[in-house]
Protein backbone atom coordinates (compact mmCIF):
# COMPACT_ATOMS: atom_id res chain seq x y z
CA UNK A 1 0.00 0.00 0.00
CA UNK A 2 1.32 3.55 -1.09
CA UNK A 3 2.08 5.76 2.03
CA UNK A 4 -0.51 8.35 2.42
CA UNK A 5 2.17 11.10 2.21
CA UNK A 6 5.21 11.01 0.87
CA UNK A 7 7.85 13.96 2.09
CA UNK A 8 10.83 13.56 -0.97
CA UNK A 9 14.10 15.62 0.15
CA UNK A 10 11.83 18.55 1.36
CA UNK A 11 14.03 21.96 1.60
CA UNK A 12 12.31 25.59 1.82
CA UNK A 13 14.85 28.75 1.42
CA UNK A 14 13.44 32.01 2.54
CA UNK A 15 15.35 35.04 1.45
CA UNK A 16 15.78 38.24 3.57
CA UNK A 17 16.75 41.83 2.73
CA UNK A 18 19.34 43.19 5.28
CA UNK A 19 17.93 45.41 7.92
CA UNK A 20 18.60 48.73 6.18
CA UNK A 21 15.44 47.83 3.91
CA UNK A 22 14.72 48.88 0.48
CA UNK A 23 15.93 52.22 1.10
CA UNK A 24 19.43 53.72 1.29
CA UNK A 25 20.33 54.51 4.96
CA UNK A 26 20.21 53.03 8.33
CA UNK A 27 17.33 52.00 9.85
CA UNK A 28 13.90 52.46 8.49
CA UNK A 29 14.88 55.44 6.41
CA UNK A 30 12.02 56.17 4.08
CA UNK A 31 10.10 58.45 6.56
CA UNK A 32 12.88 60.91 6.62
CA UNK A 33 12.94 61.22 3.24
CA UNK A 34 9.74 62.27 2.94
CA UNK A 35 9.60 64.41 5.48
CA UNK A 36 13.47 65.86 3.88
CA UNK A 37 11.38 66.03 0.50
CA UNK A 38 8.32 67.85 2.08
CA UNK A 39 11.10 70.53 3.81
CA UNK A 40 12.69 70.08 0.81
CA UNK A 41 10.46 70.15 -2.39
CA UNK A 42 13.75 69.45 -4.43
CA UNK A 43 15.33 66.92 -3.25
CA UNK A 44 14.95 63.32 -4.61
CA UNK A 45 14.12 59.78 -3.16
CA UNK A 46 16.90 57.71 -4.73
CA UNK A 47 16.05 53.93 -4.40
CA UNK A 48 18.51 51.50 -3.51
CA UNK A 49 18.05 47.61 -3.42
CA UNK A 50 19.61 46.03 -0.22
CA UNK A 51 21.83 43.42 -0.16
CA UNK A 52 20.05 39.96 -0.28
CA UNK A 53 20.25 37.07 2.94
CA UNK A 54 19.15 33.99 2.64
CA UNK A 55 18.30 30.94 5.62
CA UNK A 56 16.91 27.54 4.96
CA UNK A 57 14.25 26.85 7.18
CA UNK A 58 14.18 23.43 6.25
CA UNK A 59 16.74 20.98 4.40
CA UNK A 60 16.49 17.56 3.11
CA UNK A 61 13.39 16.41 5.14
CA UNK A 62 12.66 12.44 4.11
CA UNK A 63 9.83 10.99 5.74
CA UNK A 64 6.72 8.74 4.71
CA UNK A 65 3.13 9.18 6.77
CA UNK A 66 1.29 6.02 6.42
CA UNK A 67 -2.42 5.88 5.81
CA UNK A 68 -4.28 5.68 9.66
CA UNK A 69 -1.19 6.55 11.36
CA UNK A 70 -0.85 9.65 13.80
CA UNK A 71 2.65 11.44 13.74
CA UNK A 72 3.74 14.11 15.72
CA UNK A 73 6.42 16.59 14.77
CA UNK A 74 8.62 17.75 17.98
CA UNK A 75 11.52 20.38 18.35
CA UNK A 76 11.99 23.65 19.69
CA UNK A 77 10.79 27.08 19.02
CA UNK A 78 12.52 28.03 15.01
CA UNK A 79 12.99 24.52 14.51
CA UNK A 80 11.16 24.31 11.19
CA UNK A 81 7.78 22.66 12.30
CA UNK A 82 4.88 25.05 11.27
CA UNK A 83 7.01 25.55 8.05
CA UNK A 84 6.89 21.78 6.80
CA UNK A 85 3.02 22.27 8.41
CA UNK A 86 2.33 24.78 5.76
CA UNK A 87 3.99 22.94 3.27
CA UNK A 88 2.10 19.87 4.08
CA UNK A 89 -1.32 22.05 3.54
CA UNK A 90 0.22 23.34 0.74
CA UNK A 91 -0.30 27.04 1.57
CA UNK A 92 3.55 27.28 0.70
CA UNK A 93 5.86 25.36 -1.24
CA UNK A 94 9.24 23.54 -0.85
CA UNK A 95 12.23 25.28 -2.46
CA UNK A 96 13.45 22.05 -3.42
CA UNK A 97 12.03 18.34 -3.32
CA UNK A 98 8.23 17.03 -3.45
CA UNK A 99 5.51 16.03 -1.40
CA UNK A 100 3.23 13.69 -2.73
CA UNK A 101 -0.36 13.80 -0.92
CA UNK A 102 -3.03 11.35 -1.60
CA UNK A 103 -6.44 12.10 -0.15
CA UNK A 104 -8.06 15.74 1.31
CA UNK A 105 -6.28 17.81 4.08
CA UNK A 106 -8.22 19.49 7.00
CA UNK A 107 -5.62 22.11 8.47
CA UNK A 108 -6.10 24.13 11.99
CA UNK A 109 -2.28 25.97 11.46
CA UNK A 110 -3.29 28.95 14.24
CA UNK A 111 -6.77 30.12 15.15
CA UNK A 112 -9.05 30.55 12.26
CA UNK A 113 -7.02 29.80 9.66
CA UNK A 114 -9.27 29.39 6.25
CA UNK A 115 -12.46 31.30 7.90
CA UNK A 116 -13.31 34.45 6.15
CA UNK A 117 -14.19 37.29 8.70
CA UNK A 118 -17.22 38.75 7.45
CA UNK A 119 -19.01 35.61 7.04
CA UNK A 120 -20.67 33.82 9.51
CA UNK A 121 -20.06 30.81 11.53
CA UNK A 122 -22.87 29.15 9.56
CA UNK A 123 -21.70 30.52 6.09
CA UNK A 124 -17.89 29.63 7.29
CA UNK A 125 -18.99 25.82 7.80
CA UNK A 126 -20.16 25.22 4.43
CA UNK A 127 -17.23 27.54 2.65
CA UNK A 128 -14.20 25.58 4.55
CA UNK A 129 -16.64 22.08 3.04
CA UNK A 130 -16.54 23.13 -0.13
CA UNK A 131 -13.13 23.89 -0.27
CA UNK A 132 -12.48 20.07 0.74
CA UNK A 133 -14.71 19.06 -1.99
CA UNK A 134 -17.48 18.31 -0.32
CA UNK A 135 -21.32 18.71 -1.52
CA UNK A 136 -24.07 20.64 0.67
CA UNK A 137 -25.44 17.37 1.51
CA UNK A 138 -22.32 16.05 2.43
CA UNK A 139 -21.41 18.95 4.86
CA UNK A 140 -25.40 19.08 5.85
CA UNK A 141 -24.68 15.27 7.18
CA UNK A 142 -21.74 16.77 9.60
CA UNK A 143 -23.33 20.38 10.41
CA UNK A 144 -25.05 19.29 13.40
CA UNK A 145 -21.97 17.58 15.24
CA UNK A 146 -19.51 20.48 14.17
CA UNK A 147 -21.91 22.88 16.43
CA UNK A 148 -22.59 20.97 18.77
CA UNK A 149 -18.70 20.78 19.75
CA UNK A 150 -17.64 23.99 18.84
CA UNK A 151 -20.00 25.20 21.82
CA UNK A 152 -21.24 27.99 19.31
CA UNK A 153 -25.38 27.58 18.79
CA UNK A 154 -26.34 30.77 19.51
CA UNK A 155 -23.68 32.58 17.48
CA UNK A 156 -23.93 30.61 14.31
CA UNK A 157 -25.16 33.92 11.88
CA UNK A 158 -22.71 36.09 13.48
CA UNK A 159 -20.05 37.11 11.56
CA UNK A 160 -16.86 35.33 13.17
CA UNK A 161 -15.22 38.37 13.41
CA UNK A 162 -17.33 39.15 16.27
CA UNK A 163 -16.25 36.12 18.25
CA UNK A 164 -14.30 35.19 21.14
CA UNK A 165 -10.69 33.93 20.46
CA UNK A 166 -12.59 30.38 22.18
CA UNK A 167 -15.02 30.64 20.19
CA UNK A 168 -13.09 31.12 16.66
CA UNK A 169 -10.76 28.03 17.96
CA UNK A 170 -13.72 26.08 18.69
CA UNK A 171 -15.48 26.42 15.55
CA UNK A 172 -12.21 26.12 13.62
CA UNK A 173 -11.31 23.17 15.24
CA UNK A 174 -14.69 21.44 14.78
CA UNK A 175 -14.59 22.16 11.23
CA UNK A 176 -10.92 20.83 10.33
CA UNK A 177 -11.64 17.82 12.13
CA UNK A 178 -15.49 16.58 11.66
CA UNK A 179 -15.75 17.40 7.69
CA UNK A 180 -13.21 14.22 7.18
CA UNK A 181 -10.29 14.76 5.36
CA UNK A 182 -8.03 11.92 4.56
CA UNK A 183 -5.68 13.83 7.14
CA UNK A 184 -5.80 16.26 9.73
CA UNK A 185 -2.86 18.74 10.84
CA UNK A 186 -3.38 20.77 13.63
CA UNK A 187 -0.31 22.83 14.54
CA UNK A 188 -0.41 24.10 18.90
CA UNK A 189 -4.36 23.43 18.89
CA UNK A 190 -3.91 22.36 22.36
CA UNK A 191 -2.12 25.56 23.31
CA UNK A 192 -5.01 27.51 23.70
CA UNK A 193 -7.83 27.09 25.18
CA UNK A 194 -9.53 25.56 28.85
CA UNK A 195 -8.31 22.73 29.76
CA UNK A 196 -11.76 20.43 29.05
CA UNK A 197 -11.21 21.99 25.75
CA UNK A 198 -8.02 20.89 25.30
CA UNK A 199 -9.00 17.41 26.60
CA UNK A 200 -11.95 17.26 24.17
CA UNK A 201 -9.84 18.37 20.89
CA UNK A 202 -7.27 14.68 22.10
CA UNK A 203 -10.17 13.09 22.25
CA UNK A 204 -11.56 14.15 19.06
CA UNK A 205 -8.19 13.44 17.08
CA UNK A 206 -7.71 10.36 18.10
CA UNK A 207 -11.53 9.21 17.42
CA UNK A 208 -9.92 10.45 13.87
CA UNK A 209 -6.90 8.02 14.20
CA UNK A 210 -8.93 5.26 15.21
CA UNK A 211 -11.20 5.62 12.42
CA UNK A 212 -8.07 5.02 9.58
CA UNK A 213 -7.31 9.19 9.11
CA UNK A 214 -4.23 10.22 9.16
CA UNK A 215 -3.24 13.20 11.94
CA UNK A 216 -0.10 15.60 12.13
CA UNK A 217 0.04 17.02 15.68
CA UNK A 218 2.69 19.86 16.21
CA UNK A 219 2.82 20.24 19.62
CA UNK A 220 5.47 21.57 22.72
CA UNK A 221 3.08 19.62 24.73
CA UNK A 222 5.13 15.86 25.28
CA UNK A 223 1.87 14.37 27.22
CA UNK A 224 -0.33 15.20 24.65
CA UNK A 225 1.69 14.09 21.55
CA UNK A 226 2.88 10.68 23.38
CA UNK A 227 -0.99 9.84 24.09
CA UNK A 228 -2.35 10.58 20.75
CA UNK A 229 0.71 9.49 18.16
CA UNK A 230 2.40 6.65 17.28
CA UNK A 231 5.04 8.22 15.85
CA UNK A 232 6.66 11.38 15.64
CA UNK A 233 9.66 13.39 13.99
CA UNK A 234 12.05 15.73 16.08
CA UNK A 235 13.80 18.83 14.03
CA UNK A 236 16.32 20.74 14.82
CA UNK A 237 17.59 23.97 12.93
CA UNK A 238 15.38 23.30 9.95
CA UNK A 239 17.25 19.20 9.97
CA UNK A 240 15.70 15.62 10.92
CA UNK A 241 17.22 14.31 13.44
CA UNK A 242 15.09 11.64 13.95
CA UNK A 243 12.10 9.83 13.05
CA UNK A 244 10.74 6.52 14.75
CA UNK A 245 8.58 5.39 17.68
CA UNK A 246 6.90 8.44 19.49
CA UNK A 247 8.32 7.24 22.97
CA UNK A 248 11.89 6.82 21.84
CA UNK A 249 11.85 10.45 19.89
CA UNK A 250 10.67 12.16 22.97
CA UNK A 251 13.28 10.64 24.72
CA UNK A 252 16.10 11.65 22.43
CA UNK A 253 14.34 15.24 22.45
CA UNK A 254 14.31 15.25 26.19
CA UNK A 255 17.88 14.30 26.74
CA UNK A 256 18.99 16.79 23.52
CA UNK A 257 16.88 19.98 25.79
CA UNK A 258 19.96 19.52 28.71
CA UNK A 259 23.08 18.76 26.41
CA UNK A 260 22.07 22.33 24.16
CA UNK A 261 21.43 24.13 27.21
CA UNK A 262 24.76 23.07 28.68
CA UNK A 263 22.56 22.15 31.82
CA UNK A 264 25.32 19.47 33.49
CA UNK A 265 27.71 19.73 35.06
CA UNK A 266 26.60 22.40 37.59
CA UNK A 267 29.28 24.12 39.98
CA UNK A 268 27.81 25.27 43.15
CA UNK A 269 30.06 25.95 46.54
CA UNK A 270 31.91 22.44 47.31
CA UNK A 271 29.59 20.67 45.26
CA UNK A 272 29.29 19.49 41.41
CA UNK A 273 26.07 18.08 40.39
CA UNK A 274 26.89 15.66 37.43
CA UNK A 275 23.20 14.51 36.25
CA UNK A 276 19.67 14.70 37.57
CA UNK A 277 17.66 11.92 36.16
CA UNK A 278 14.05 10.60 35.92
CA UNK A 279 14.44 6.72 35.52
CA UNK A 280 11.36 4.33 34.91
CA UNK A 281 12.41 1.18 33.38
CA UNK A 282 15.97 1.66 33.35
CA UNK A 283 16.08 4.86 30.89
CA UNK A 284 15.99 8.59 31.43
CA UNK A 285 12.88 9.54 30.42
CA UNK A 286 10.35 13.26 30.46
CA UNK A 287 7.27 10.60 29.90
CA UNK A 288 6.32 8.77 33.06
CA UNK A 289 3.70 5.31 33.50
CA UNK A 290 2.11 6.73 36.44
CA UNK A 291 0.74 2.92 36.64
CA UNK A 292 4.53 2.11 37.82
CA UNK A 293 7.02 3.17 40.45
CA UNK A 294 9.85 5.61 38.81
CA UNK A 295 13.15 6.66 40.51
CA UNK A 296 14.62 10.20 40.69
CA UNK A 297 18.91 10.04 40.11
CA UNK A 298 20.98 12.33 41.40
CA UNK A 299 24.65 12.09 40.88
CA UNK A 300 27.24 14.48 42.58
CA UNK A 301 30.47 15.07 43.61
CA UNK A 302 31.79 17.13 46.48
CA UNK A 303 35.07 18.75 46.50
CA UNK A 304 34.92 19.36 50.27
CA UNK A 305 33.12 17.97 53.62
CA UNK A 306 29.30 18.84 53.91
CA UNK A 307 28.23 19.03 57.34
CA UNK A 308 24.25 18.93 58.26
CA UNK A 309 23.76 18.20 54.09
CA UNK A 310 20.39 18.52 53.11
CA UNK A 311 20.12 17.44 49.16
CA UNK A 312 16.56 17.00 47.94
CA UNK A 313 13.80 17.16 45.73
CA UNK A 314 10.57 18.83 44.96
CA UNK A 315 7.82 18.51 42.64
CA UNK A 316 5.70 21.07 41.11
CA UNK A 317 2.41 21.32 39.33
CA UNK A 318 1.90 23.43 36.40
CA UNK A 319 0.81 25.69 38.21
CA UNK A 320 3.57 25.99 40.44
CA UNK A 321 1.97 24.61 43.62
CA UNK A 322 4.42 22.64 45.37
CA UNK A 323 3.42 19.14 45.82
CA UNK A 324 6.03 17.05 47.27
CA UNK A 325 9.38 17.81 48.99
CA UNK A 326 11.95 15.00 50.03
CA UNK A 327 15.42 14.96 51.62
CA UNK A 328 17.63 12.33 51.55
CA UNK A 329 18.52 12.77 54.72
CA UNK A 330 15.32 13.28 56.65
CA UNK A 331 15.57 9.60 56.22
CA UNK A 332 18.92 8.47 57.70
CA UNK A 333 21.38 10.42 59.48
CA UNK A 334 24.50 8.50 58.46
CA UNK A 335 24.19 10.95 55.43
CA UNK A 336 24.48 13.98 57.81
CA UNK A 337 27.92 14.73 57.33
CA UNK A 338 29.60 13.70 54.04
CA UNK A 339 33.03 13.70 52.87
CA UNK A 340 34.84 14.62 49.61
CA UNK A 341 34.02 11.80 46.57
CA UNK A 342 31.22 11.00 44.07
CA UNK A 343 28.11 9.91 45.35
CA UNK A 344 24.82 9.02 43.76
CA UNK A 345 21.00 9.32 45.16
CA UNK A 346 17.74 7.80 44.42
CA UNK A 347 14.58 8.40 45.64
CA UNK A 348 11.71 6.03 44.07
CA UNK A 349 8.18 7.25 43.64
CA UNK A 350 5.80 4.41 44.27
CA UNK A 351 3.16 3.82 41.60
CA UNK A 352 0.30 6.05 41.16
CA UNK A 353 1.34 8.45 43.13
CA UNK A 354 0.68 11.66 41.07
CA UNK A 355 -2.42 12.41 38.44
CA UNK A 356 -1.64 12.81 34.62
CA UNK A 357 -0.74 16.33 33.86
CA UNK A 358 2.80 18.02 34.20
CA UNK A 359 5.15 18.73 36.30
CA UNK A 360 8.63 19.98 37.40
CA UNK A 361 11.21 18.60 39.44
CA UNK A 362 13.94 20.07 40.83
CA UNK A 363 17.00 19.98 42.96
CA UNK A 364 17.69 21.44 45.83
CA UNK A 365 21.41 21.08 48.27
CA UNK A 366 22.48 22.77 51.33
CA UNK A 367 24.61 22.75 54.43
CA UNK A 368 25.31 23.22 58.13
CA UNK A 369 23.40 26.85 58.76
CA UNK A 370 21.27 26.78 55.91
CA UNK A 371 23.84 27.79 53.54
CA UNK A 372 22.92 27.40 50.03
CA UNK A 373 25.46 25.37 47.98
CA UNK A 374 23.70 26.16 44.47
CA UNK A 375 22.99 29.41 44.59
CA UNK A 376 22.26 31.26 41.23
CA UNK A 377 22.02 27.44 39.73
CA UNK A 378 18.52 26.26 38.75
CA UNK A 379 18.21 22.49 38.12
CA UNK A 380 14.97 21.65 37.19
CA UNK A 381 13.11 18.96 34.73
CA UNK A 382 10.24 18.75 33.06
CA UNK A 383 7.93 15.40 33.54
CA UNK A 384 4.85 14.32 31.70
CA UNK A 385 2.95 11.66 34.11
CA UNK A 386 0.12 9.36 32.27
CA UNK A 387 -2.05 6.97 33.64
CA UNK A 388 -4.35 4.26 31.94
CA UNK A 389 -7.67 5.42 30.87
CA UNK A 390 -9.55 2.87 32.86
CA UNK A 391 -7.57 4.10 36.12
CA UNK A 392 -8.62 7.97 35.68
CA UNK A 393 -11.44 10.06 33.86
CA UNK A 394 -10.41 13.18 32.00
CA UNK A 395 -6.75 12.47 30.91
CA UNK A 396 -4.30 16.19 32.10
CA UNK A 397 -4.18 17.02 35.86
CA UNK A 398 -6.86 19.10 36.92
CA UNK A 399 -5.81 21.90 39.20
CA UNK A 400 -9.36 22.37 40.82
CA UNK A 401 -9.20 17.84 41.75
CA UNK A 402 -6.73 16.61 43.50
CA UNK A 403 -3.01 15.92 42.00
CA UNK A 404 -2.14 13.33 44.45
CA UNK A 405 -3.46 9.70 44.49
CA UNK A 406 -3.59 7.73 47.50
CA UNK A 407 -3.63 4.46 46.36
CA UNK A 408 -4.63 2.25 49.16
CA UNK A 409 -7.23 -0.17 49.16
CA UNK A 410 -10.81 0.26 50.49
CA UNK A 411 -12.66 -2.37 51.95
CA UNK A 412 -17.16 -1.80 52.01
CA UNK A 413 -18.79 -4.17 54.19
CA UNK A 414 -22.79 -3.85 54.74
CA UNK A 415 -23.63 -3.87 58.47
């Protein structure tokens, strides 16, 4: 079976003019003139064409989509992801190489994207259906279940440039993914938005997966693209750096975040903090099986003896509530007072111990007085938890429930 997109040695070269525009001068130069021109009826606007730059915003991307399966494209901020996005919904189009795309696209690239704003929600609906090809009978079958989730009844022969910034994702959302294109890209949907929003646009994409569409998720959000995609594709600087199973991308992504941002070693006062690790299953990981115990691995050196050493941990919510906080050595005093050498910690989480959502961990050391031996140093990490479906309802962490789980066992007896 032919893949149902085929990305052939994708590149896209965006030129620039240098920053002293089109005009001569420094700066942006043409207002003087005018004014000189206005003060001075004789004088003349000479126009000079800058210097050209160039960039490649992508180079050599190779990858094949198959037909039913859900990707999701991963890297940081500049790395090149909307770009191949809009190339993939062929709004722009490579410099060099092909894509080959068999079947309809449904894109949501920002907010709105394809709505017209002096038509209304209702008019909007069957312009973005006839665009994919669809009849009026064919977009009539669909109409009711695209209002019903965008949430937008009463507003449906308003023009959408009188909506909310909810409601215009809403709506936009519904449309791109309930008229059924062969595949679905929805660049940061998740971004915006309540959080039962959020939870209802997963839902709805992967009801799309399961049904044999294909779905391109963009997304900074590791939770959300590890529980909807199979796969997914990490750039970096415009490259591919790799492309394989969504858990093992992630993971390379995860560990790339610390080696770019020259994160370890840390030098604090008598201490060196060689690695800070979240370990499930033997590997370093950002995605956590809340249905299993992980560990938390600190390894350190000191260059001098730490009396009354407190090194610990503490966990944060996304909304940077403190949930947990743990000291080695609240646990056993023989760890009071440590001498020079390398030294490695572990604290392990038992299993189901925190909701799905995310959270930050980070490291904290001091010694005899309080004294802080990081100061100025901030060693944090990033965690997504998950948990299985038939554990939890909802999916993310909700900050108005409870974010720890007590998992003990309850016993009901009638009396």
């Amino acid at each position: 079976m032919e893949p149902m997109i085929e990305i052939r040695n994708v590149s896209k070269q965006y030129v620039i003019s240098s920053s002293k525009g089109y005009y001569h001068g420094a700066g942006s130069r043409l207002g003087d003139k005018l004014a000189a021109s206005v003060r001075h009826p004789l004088s003349t606007i000479r126009h000079v064409r800058s210097p050209k730059e160039s960039f490649w915003a992508l180079k050599d991307i190779r990858c094949n989509v198959e037909k039913g399966e859900s990707i999701g494209i991963i890297g940081r901020n500049g790395a090149g992801k909307s770009t191949l996005l809009k190339i993939l919904s062929q709004i722009t189009y490579p410099s060099e190489g092909e894509v080959l795309l068999r079947g309809t696209v449904g894109s949501l690239l920002e907010v709105g994207t394809g709505f017209h704003p002096d038509l209304t929600g209702r008019e909007n609906v069957f312009l973005n259906g006839a665009i994919l090809g669809m009849t009026r009978k064919q977009i009539d079958a669909r109409f009711d279940d695209i209002v019903r989730f965008a949430e937008v009844e009463k507003f449906l022969d308003t023009p959408i440039k009188r909506y909310s910034s909810g409601m215009y994702l809403r709506l936009a959302f519904a449309v791109a993914a309930h008229l059924e294109p062969d595949v679905l890209i929805a660049d940061e949907v998740l971004a915006v938005g309540d959080q039962q929003f959020q939870a209802k646009c997963l839902g709805k994409m992967k009801e799309v997966s399961h049904e044999g569409r294909t779905v391109i998720f963009v997304s900074h959000n590791m939770h959300a693209v590890r529980t909807l995609c199979q796969t997914a594709l990490l750039l970096r600087a415009g490259r591919m750096v790799s492309h394989g199973p969504a858990d093992d991308v992630i993971g390379e992504y995860s560990r790339s975040l610390e080696v770019e941002d020259g994160l370890f070693p840390v030098t604090g006062k008598g201490i060196i903090i060689d690695a800070m690790e979240v370990v499930q299953r033997g590997k370093d990981t950002m995605l956590v099986d809340g249905a299993h115990e992980f560990e938390i691995v600190v390894r350190f050196n000191l260059t001098e003896r730490a009396e009354k050493l407190r090194m610990g941990v503490f966990i944060n919510n996304s909304m940077g509530d403190e949930l947990i906080r743990s000291y080695f050595t609240d646990w056993d005093l023989m760890y009071d007072s440590l001498g020079p050498g390398s030294y490695e910690a572990r604290l392990t989480f038992p299993r189901r111990l925190l909701a799905a959502g995310n959270y930050t961990v980070s490291l904290g050391a001091h010694r005899q007085g309080g004294f802080d031996m990081l100061t100025g140093h901030h060693i944090d990490r990033g965690i997504n938890v998950s948990l299985p479906s038939d554990f939890i309802h909802g999916g993310m962490a909700d900050p108005l429930h409870a974010q720890i789980i007590l998992d003990r066992r309850w016993e009901v007896s009638k009396r």
